[in-house]
C-alpha atoms as a PDB file:
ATOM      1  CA  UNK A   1     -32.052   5.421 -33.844  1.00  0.00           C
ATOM      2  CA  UNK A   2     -28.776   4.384 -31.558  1.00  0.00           C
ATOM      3  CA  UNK A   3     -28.138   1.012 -31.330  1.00  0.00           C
ATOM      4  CA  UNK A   4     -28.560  -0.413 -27.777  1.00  0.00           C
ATOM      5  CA  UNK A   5     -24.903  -0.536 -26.701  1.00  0.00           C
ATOM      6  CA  UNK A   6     -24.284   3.030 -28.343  1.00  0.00           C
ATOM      7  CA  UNK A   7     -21.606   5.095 -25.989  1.00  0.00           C
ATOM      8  CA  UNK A   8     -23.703   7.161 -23.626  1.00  0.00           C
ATOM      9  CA  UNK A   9     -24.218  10.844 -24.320  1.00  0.00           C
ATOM     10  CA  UNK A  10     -25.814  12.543 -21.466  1.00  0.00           C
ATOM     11  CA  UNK A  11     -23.854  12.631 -18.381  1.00  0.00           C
ATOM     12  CA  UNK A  12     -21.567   9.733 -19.957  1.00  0.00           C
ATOM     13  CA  UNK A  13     -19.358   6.934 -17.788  1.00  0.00           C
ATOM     14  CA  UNK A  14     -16.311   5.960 -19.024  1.00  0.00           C
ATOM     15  CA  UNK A  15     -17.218   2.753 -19.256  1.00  0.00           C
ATOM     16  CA  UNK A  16     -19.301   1.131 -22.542  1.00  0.00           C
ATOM     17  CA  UNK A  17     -19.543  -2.058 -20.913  1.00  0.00           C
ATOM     18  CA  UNK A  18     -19.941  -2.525 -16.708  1.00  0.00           C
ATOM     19  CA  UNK A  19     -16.450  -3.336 -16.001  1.00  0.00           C
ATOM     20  CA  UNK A  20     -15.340  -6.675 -14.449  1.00  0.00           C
ATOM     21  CA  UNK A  21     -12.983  -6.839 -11.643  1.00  0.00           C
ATOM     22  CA  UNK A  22      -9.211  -5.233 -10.296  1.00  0.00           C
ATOM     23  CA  UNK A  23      -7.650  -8.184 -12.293  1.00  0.00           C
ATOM     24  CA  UNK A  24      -5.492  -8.472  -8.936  1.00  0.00           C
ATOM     25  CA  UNK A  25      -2.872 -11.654  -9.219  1.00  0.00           C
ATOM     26  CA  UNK A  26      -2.320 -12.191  -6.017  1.00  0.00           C
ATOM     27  CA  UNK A  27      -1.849 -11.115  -2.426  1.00  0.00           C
ATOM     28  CA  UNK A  28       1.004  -8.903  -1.934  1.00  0.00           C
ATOM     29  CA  UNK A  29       1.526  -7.529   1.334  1.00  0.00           C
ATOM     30  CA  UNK A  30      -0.304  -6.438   4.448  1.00  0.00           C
ATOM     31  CA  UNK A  31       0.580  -3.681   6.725  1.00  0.00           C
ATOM     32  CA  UNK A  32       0.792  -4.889  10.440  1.00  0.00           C
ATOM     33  CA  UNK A  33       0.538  -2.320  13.790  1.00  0.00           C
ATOM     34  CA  UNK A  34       1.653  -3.253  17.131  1.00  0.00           C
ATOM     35  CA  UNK A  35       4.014  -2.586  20.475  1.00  0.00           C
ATOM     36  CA  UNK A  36       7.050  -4.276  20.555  1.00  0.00           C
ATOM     37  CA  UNK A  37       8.667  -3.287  16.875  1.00  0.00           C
ATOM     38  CA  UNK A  38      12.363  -4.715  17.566  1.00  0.00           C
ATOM     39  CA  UNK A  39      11.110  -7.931  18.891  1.00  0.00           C
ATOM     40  CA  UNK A  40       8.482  -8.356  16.252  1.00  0.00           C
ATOM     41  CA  UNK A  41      11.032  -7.533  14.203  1.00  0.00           C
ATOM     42  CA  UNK A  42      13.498  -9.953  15.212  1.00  0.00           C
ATOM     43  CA  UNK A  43      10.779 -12.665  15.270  1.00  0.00           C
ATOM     44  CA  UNK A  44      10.000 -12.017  11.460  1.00  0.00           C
ATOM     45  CA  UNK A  45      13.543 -12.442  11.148  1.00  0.00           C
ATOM     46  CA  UNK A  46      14.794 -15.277  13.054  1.00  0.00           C
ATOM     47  CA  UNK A  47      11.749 -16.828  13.088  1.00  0.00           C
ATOM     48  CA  UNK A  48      10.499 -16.491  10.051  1.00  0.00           C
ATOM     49  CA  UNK A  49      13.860 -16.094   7.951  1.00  0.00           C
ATOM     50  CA  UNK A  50      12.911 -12.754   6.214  1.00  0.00           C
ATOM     51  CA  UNK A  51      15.303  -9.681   5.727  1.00  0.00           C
ATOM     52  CA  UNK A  52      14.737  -6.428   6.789  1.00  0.00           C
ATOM     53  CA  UNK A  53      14.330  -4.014   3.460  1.00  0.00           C
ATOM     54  CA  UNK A  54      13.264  -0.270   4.416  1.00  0.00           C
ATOM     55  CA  UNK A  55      13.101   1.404   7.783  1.00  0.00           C
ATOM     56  CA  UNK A  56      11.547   4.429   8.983  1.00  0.00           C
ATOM     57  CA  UNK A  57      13.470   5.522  12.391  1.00  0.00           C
ATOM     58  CA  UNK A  58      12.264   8.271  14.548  1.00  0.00           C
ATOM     59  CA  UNK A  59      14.422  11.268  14.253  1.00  0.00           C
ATOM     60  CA  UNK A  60      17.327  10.176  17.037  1.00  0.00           C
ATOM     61  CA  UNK A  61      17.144   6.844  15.503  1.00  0.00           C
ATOM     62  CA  UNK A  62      16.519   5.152  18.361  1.00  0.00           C
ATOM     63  CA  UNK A  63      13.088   3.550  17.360  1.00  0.00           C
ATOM     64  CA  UNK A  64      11.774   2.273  14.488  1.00  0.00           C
ATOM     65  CA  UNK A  65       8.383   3.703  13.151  1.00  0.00           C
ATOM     66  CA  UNK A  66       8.183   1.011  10.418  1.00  0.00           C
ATOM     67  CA  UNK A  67       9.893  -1.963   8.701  1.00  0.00           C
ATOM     68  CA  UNK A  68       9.241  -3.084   5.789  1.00  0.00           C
ATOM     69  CA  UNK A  69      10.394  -7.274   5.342  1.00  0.00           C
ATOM     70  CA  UNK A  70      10.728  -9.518   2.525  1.00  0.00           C
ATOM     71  CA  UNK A  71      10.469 -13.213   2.341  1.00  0.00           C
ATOM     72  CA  UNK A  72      11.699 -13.445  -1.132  1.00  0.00           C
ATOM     73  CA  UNK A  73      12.751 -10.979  -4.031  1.00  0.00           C
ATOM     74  CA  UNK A  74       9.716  -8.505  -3.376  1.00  0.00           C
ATOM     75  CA  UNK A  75      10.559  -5.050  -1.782  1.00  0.00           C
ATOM     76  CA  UNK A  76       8.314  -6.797   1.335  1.00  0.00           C
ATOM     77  CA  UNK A  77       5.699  -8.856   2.442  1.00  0.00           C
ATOM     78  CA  UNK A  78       4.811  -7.728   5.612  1.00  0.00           C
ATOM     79  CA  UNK A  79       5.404  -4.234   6.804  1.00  0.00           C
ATOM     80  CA  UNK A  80       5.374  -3.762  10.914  1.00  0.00           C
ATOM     81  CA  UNK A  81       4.095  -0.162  12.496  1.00  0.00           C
ATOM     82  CA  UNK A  82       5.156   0.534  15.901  1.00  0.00           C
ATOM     83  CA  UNK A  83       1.761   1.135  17.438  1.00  0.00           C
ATOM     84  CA  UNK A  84       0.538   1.050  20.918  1.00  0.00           C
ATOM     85  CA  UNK A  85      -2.045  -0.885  20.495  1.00  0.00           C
ATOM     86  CA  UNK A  86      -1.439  -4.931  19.753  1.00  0.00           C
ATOM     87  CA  UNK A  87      -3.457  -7.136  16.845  1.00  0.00           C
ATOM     88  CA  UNK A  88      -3.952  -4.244  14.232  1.00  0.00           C
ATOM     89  CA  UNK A  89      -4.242  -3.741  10.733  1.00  0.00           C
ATOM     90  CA  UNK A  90      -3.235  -0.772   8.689  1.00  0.00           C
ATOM     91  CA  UNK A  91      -3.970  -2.040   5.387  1.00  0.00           C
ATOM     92  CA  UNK A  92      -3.996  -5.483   3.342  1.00  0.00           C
ATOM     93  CA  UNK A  93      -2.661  -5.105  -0.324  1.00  0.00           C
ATOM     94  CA  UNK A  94      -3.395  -6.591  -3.757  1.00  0.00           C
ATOM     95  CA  UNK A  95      -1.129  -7.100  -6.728  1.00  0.00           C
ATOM     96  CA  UNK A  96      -1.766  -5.552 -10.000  1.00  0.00           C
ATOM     97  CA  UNK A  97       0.410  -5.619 -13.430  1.00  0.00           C
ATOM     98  CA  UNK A  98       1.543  -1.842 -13.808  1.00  0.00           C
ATOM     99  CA  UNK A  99       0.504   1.533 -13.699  1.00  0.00           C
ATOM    100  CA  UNK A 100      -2.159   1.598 -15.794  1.00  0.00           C
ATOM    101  CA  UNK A 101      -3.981  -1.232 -13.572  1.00  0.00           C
ATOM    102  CA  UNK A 102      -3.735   0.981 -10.612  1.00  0.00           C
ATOM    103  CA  UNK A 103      -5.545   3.974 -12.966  1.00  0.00           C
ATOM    104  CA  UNK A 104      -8.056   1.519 -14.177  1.00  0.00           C
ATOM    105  CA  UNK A 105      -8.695   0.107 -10.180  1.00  0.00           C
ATOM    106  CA  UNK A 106      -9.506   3.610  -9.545  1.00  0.00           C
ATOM    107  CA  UNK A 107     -11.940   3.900 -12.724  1.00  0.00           C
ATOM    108  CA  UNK A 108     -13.702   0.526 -11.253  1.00  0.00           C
ATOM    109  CA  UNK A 109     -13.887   2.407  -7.809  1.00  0.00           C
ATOM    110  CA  UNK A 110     -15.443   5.906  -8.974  1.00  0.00           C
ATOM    111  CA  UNK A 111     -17.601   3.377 -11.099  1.00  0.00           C
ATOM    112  CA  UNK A 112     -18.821   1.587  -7.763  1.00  0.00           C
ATOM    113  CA  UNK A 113     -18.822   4.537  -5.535  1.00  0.00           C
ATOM    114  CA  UNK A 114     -16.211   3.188  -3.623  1.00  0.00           C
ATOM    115  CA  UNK A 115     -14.562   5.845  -1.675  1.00  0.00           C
ATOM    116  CA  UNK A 116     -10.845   6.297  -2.031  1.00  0.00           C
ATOM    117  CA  UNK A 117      -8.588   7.215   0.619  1.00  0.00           C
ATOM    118  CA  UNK A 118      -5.664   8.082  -0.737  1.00  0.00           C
ATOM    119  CA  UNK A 119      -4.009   7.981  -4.580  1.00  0.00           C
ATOM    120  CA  UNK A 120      -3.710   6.653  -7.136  1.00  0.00           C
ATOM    121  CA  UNK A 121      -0.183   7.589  -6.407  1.00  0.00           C
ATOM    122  CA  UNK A 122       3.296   6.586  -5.922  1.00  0.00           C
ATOM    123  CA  UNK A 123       5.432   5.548  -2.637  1.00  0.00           C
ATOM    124  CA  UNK A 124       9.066   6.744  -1.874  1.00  0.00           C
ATOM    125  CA  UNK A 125       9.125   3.803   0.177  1.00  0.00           C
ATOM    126  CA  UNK A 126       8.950   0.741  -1.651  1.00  0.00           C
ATOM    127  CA  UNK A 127       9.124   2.660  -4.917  1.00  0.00           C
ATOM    128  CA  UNK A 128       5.607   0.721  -5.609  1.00  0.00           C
ATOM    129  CA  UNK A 129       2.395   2.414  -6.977  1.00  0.00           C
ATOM    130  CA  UNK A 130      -0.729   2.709  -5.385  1.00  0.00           C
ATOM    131  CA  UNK A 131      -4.122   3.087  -4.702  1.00  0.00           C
ATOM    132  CA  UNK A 132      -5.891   3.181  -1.178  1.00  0.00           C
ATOM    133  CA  UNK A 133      -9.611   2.368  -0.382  1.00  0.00           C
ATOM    134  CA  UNK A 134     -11.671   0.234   2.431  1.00  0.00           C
ATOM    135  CA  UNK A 135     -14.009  -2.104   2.012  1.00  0.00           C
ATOM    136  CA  UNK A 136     -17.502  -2.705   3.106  1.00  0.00           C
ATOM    137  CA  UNK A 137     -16.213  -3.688   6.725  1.00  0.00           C
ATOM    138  CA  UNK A 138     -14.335  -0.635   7.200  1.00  0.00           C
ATOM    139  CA  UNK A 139     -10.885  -2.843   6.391  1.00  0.00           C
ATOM    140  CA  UNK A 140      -7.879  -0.261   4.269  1.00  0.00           C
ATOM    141  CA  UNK A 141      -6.990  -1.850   1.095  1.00  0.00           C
ATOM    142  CA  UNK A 142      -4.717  -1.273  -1.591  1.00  0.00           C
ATOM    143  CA  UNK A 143      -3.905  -2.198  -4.780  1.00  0.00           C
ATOM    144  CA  UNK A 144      -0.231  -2.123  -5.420  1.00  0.00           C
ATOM    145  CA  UNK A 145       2.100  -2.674  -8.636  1.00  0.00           C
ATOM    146  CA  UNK A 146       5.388  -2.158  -9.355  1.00  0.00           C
ATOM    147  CA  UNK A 147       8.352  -1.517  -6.648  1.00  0.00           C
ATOM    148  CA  UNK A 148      11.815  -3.077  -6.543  1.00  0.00           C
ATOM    149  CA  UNK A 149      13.156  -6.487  -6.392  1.00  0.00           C
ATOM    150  CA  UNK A 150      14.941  -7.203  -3.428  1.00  0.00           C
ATOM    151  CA  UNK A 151      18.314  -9.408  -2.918  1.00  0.00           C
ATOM    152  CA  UNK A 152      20.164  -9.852  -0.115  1.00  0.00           C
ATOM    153  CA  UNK A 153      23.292  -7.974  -1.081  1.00  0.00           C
ATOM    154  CA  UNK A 154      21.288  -4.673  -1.428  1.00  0.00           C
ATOM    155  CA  UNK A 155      21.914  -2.281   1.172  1.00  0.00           C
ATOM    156  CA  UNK A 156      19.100  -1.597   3.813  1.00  0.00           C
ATOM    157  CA  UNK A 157      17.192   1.491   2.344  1.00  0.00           C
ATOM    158  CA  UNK A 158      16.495   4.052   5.780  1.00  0.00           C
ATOM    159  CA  UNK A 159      14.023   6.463   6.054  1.00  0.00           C
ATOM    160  CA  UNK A 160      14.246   9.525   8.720  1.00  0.00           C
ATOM    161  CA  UNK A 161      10.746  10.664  10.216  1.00  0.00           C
ATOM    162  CA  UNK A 162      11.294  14.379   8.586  1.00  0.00           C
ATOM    163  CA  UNK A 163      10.719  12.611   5.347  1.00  0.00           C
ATOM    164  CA  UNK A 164       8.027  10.005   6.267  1.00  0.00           C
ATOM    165  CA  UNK A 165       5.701  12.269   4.090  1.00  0.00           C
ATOM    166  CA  UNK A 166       8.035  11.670   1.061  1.00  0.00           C
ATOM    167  CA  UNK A 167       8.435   7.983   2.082  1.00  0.00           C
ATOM    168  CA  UNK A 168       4.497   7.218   2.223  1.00  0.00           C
ATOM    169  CA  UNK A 169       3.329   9.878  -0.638  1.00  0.00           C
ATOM    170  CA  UNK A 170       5.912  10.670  -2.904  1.00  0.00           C
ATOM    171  CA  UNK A 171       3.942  12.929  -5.206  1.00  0.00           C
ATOM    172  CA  UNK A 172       2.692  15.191  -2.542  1.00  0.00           C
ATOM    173  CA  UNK A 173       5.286  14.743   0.462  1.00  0.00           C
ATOM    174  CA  UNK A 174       2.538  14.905   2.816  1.00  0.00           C
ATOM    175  CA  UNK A 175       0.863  12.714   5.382  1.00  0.00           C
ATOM    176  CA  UNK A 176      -2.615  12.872   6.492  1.00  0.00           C
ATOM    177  CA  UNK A 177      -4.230  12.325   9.533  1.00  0.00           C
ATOM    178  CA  UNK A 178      -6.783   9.959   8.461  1.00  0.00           C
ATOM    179  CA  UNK A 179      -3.985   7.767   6.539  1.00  0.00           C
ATOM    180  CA  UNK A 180      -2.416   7.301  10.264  1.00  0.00           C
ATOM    181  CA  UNK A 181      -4.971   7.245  12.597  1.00  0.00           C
ATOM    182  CA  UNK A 182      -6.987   4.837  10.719  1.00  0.00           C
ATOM    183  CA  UNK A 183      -7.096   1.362  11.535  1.00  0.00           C
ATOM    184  CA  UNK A 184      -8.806  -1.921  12.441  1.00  0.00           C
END
């Protein structure tokens, strides 16, 4: 006879034991969508006293799509969409330890049914990896580890919109409808 915490042999999980938790250290960044990008720019800026670290311009340049900012030596904090409708949220984001923490989020997801939107994966933007997903509310999350360290002597990183697909999924180079439309 099997013991009663023998490994499970029809239609086995990956999981022995029901695993506990993302392990996420702390809130990283949240996604922001609104009008008025240069001036909410400028007010995270002079207001605030954070630096500008990746942009995403339209094609003539003229417009920013999105900025990413950092209050400290994090590739951002906040990222601003240009959106047309005020008070929105594209995502909120939690930090996890490495790679392998984003693969084992996703194992705690498939284990809990939680659907996930997009990844696990990597951003060209930000250079972080990821994993999207929403929770019972309908609110995007994300787990996030990894990216750069920013200092103020680095040069501002710009993104054109022909490669916003590269920018946002870096493995596939494309966006989806769902990933932009989506928000709350």
């Amino acid at each position: 006879e099997l013991s009663k915490q023998h490994p499970m042999i029809l239609n086995p999980k990956i999981w022995d034991e029901e695993p506990r938790g993302m392990a996420a250290t702390l809130f990283d960044h949240a996604l922001l969508a609104g009008p008025n990008q240069g001036e909410c720019v400028n007010w995270f800026v002079d207001v605030l006293g954070m630096a500008v670290t990746e942009v995403l311009y339209t094609e003539d340049k003229k417009e920013y799509i999105c900025t990413w900012i950092s209050g400290n030596t994090r590739g951002h904090d906040v990222a601003l969409l240009n959106y047309p409708e005020p008070g929105k949220l594209h995502h909120a984001s939690f930090k996890l330890g490495c790679w392998n923490d984003i693969g084992r989020a996703a194992d705690i997801m498939a284990r809990y049914d939680i659907k996930i939107d997009a990844g696990p994966m990597r951003h060209g933007i930000t250079r972080g990896q990821t994993v999207y997903f929403f929770d019972p509310s309908g609110n995007r999350l994300e787990t996030y580890a990894g990216g750069y360290e920013y200092f103020p002597d680095v040069p501002l990183r710009e993104w054109t919109a022909d490669k916003a697909g590269e920018g946002i999924f870096y493995y596939t180079k494309e966006l989806n409808e769902r990933f932009l439309s989506v928000l709350t």
